[in-house]
N, C-alpha and C. Protein backbone atom coordinates (compact mmCIF):
# COMPACT_ATOMS: atom_id res chain seq x y z
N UNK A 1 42.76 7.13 17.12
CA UNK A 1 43.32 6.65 18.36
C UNK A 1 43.09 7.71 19.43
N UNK A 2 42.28 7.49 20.49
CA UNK A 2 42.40 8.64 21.33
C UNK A 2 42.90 7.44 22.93
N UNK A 3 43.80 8.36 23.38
CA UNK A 3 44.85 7.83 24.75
C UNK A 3 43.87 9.22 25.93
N UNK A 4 42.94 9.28 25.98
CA UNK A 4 42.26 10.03 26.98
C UNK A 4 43.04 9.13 28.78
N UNK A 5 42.94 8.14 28.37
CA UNK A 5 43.17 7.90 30.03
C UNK A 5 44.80 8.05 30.55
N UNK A 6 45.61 7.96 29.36
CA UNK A 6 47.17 8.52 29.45
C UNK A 6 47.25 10.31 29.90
N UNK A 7 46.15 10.79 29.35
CA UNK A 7 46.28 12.04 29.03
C UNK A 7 45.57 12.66 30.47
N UNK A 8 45.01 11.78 31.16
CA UNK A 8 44.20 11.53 32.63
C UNK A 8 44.97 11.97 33.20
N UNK A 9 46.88 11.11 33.32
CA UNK A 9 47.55 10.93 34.21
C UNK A 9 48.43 11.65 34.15
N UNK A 10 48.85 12.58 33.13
CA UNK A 10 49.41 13.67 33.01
C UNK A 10 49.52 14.85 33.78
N UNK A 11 50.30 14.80 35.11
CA UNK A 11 52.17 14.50 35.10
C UNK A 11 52.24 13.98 35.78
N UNK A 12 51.43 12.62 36.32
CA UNK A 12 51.76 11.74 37.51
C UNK A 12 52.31 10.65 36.93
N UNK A 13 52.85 9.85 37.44
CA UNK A 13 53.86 8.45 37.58
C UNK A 13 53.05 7.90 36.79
N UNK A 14 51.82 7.64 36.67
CA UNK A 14 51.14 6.87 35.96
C UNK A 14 50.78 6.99 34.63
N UNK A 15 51.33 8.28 33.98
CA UNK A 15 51.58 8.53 32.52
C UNK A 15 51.67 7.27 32.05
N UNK A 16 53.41 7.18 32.12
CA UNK A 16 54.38 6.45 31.30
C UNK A 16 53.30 4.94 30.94
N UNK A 17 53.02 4.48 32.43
CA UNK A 17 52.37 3.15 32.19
C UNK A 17 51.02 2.72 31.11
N UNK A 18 50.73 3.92 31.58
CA UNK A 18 48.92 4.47 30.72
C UNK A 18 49.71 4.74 29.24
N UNK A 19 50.35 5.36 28.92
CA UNK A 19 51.04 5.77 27.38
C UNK A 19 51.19 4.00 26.70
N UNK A 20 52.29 3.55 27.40
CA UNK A 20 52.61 2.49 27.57
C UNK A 20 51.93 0.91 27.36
N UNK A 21 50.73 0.90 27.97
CA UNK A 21 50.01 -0.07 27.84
C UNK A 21 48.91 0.13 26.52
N UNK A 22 48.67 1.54 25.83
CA UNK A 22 47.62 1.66 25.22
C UNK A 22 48.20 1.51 24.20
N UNK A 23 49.51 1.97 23.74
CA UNK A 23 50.48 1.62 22.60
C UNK A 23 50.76 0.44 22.25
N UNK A 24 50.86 -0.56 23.62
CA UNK A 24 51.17 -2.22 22.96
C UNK A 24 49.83 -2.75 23.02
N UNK A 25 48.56 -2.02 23.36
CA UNK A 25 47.48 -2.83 22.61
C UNK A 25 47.39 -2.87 21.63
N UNK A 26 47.63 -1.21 20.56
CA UNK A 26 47.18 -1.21 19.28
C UNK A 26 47.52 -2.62 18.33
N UNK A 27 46.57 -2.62 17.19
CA UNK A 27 47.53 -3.45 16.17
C UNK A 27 48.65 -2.78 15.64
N UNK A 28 49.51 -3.84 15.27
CA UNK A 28 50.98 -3.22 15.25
C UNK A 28 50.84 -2.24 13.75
N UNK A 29 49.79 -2.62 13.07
CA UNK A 29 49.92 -1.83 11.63
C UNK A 29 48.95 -0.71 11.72
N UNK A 30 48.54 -0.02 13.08
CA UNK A 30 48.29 1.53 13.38
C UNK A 30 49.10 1.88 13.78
N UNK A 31 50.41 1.47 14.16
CA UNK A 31 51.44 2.39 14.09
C UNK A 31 52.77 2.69 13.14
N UNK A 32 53.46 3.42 12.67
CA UNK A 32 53.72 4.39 12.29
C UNK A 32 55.02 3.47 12.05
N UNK A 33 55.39 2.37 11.83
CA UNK A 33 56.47 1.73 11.91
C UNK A 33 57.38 1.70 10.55
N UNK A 34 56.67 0.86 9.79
CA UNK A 34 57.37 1.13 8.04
C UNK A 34 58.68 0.05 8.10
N UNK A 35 58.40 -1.01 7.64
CA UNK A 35 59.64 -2.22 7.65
C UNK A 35 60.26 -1.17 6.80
N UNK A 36 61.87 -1.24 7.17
CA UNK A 36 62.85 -0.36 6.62
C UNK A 36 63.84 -1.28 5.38
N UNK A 37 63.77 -0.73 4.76
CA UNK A 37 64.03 -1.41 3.13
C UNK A 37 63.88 -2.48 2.66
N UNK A 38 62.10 -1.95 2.59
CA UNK A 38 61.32 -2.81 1.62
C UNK A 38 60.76 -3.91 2.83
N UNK A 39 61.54 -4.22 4.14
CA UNK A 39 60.72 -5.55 5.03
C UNK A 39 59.08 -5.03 5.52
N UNK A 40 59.06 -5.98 5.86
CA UNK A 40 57.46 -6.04 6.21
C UNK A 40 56.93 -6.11 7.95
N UNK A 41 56.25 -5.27 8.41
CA UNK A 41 56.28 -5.65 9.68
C UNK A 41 55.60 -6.82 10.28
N UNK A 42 56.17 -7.41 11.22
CA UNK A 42 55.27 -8.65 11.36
C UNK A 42 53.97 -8.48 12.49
N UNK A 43 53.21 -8.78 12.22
CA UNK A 43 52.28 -9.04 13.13
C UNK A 43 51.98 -9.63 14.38
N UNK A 44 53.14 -9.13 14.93
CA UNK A 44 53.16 -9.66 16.67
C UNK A 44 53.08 -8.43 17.49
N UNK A 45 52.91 -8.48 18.68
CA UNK A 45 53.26 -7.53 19.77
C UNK A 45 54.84 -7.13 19.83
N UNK A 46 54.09 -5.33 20.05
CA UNK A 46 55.64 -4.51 20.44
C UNK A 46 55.94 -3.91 21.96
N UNK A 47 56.82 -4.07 22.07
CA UNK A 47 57.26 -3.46 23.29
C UNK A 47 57.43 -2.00 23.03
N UNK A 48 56.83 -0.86 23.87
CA UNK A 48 57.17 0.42 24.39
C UNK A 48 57.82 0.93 25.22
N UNK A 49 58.91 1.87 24.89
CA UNK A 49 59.34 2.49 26.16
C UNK A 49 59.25 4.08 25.77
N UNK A 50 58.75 4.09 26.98
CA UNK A 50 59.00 6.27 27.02
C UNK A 50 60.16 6.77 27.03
N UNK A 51 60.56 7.61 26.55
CA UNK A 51 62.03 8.09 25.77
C UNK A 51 61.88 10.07 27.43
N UNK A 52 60.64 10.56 26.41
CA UNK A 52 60.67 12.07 27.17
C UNK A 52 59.47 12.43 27.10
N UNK A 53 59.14 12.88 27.87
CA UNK A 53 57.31 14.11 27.27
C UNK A 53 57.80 15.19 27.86
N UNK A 54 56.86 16.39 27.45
CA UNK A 54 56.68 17.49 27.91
C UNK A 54 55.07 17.72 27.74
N UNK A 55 54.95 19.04 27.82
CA UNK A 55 53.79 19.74 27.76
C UNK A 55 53.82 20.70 27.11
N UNK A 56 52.75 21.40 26.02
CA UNK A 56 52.33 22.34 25.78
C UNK A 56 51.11 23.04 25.92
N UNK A 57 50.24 23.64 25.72
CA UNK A 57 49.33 24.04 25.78
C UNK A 57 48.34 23.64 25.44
N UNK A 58 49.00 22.60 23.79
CA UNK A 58 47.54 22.07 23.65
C UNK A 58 47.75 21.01 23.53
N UNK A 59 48.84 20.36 24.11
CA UNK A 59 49.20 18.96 23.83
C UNK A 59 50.21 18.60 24.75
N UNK A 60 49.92 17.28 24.81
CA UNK A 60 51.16 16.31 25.85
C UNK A 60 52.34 16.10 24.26
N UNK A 61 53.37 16.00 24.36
CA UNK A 61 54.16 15.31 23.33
C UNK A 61 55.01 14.15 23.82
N UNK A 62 55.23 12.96 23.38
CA UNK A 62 55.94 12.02 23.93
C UNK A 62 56.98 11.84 22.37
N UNK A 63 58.02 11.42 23.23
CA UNK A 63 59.24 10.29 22.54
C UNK A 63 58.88 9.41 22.67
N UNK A 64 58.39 7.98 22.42
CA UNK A 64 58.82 6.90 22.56
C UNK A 64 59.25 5.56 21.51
N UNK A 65 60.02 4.48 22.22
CA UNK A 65 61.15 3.88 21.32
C UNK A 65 59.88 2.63 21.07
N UNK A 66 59.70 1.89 20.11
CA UNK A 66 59.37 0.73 19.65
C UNK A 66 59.92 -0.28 19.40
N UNK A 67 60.26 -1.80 19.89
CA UNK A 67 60.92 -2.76 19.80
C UNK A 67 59.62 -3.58 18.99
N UNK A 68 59.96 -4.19 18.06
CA UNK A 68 58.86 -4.33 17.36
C UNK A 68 59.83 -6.49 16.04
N UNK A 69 59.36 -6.57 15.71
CA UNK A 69 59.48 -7.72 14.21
C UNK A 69 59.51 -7.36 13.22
N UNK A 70 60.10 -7.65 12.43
CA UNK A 70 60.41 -7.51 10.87
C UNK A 70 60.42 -9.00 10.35
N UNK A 71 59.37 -8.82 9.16
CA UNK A 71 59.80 -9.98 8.40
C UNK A 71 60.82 -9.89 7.30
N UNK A 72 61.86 -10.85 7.36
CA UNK A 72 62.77 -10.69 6.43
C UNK A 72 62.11 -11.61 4.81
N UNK A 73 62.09 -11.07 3.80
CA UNK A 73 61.86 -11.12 2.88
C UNK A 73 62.45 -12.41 2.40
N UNK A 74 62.40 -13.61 1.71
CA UNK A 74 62.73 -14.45 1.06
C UNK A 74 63.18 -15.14 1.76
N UNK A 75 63.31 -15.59 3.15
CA UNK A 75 63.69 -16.17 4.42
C UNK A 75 62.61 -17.15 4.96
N UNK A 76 62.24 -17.84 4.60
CA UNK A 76 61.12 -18.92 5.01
C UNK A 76 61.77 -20.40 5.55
N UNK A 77 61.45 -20.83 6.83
CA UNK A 77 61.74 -22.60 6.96
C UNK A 77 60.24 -23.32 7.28
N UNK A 78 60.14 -24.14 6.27
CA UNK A 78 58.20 -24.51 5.73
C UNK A 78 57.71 -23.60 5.96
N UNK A 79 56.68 -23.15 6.61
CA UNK A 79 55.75 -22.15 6.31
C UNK A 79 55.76 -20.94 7.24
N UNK A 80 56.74 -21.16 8.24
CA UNK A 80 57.11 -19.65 9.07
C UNK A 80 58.25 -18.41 8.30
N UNK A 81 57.66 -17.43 8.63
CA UNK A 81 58.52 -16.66 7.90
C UNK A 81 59.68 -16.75 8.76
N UNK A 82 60.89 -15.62 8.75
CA UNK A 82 61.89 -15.65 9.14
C UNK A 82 61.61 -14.41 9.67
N UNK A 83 61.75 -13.71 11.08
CA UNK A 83 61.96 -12.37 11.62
C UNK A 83 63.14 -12.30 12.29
N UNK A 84 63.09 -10.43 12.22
CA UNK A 84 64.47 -9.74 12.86
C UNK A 84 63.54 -8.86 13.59
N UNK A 85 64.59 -8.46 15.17
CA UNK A 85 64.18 -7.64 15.84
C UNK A 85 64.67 -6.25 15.29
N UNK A 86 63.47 -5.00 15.29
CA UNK A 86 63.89 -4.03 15.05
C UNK A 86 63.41 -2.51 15.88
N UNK A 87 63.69 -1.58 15.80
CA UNK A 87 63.58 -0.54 16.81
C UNK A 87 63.11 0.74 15.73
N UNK A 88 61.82 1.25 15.98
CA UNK A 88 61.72 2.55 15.96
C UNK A 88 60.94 3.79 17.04
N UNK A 89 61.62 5.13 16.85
CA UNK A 89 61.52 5.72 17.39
C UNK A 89 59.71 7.00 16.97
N UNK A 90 59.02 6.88 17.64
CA UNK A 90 57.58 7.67 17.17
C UNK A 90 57.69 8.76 18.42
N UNK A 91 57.40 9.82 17.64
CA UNK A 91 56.61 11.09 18.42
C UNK A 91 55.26 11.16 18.90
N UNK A 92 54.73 10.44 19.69
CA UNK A 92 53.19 10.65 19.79
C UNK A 92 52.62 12.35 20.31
N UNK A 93 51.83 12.75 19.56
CA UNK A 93 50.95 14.18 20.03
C UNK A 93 49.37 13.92 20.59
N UNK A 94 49.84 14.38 22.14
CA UNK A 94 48.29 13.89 22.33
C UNK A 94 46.78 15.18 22.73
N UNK A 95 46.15 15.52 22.21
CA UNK A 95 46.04 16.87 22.01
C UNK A 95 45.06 16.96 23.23
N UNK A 96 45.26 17.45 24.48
CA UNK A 96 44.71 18.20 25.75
C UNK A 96 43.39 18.38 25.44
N UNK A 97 42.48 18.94 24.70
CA UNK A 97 41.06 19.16 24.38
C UNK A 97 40.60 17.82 24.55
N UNK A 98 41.12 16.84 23.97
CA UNK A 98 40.54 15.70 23.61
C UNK A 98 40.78 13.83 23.73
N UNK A 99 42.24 14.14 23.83
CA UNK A 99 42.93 12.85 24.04
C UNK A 99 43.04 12.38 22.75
N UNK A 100 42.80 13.04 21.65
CA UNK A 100 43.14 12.29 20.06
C UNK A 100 44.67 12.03 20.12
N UNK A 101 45.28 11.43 19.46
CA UNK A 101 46.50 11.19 19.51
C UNK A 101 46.67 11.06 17.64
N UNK A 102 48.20 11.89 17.74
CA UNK A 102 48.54 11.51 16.03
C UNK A 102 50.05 11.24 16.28
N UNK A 103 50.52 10.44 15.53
CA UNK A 103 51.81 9.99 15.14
C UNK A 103 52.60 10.29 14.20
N UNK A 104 54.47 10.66 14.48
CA UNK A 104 54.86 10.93 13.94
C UNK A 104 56.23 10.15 13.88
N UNK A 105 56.60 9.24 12.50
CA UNK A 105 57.73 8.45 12.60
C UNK A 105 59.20 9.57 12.90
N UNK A 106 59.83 9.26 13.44
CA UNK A 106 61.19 10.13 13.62
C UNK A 106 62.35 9.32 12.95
N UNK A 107 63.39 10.06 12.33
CA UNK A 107 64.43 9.04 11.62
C UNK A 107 65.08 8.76 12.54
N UNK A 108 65.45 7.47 11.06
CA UNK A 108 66.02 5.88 11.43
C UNK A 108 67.02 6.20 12.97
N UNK A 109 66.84 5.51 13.75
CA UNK A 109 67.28 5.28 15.42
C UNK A 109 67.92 4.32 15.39
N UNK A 110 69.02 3.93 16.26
CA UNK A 110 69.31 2.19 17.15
C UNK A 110 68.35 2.59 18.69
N UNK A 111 68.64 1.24 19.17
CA UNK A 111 68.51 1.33 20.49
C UNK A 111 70.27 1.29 20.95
């Protein structure tokens, strides 16, 4: 995953949006989510929000929160599964040389 054009806008207003929009393109199963005991994530679009960034030297670091689907397990009416809305929180590192980006799940959060 490289976010080069987030990493463009770094420290203008236009971060958040650039972070933001490149995160709810991915497919939802490149990110870092993990249905939480035992569920499955569903395959729809997630919503992003930016939590905090800073800067380091060799990297932008972001907070941000994930509003995302869960399929609930054994919950079916005919052939749709059954989902719950759920929330996690990822560390994105986006490394200044390059715009690579790596992910890091942070424990279990609410919104």
């Amino acid at each position: 995953m490289n976010l080069v054009d987030a990493l463009r806008r770094w420290p203008g207003e236009g971060f958040a949006a650039a972070l933001k929009a490149a995160l709810e393109r991915l497919p939802v199963h490149e990110l870092p989510l993990g249905g939480g005991g035992g569920l499955t994530v569903a395959d729809n679009p997630v919503t992003v929000s930016l939590l905090e960034a800073e800067a380091t030297a060799a990297a932008i670091v972001a907070k941000v929160g994930v509003f995302y689907e869960e399929i609930l397990a054994g919950c079916a009416c005919g052939d749709e599964p059954q989902t719950a809305a759920a929330y996690r929180e990822i560390r994105v590192t986006i490394d200044r040389a390059g715009g690579a980006a790596h992910f890091e799940t942070l424990p279990e959060s609410a919104p």
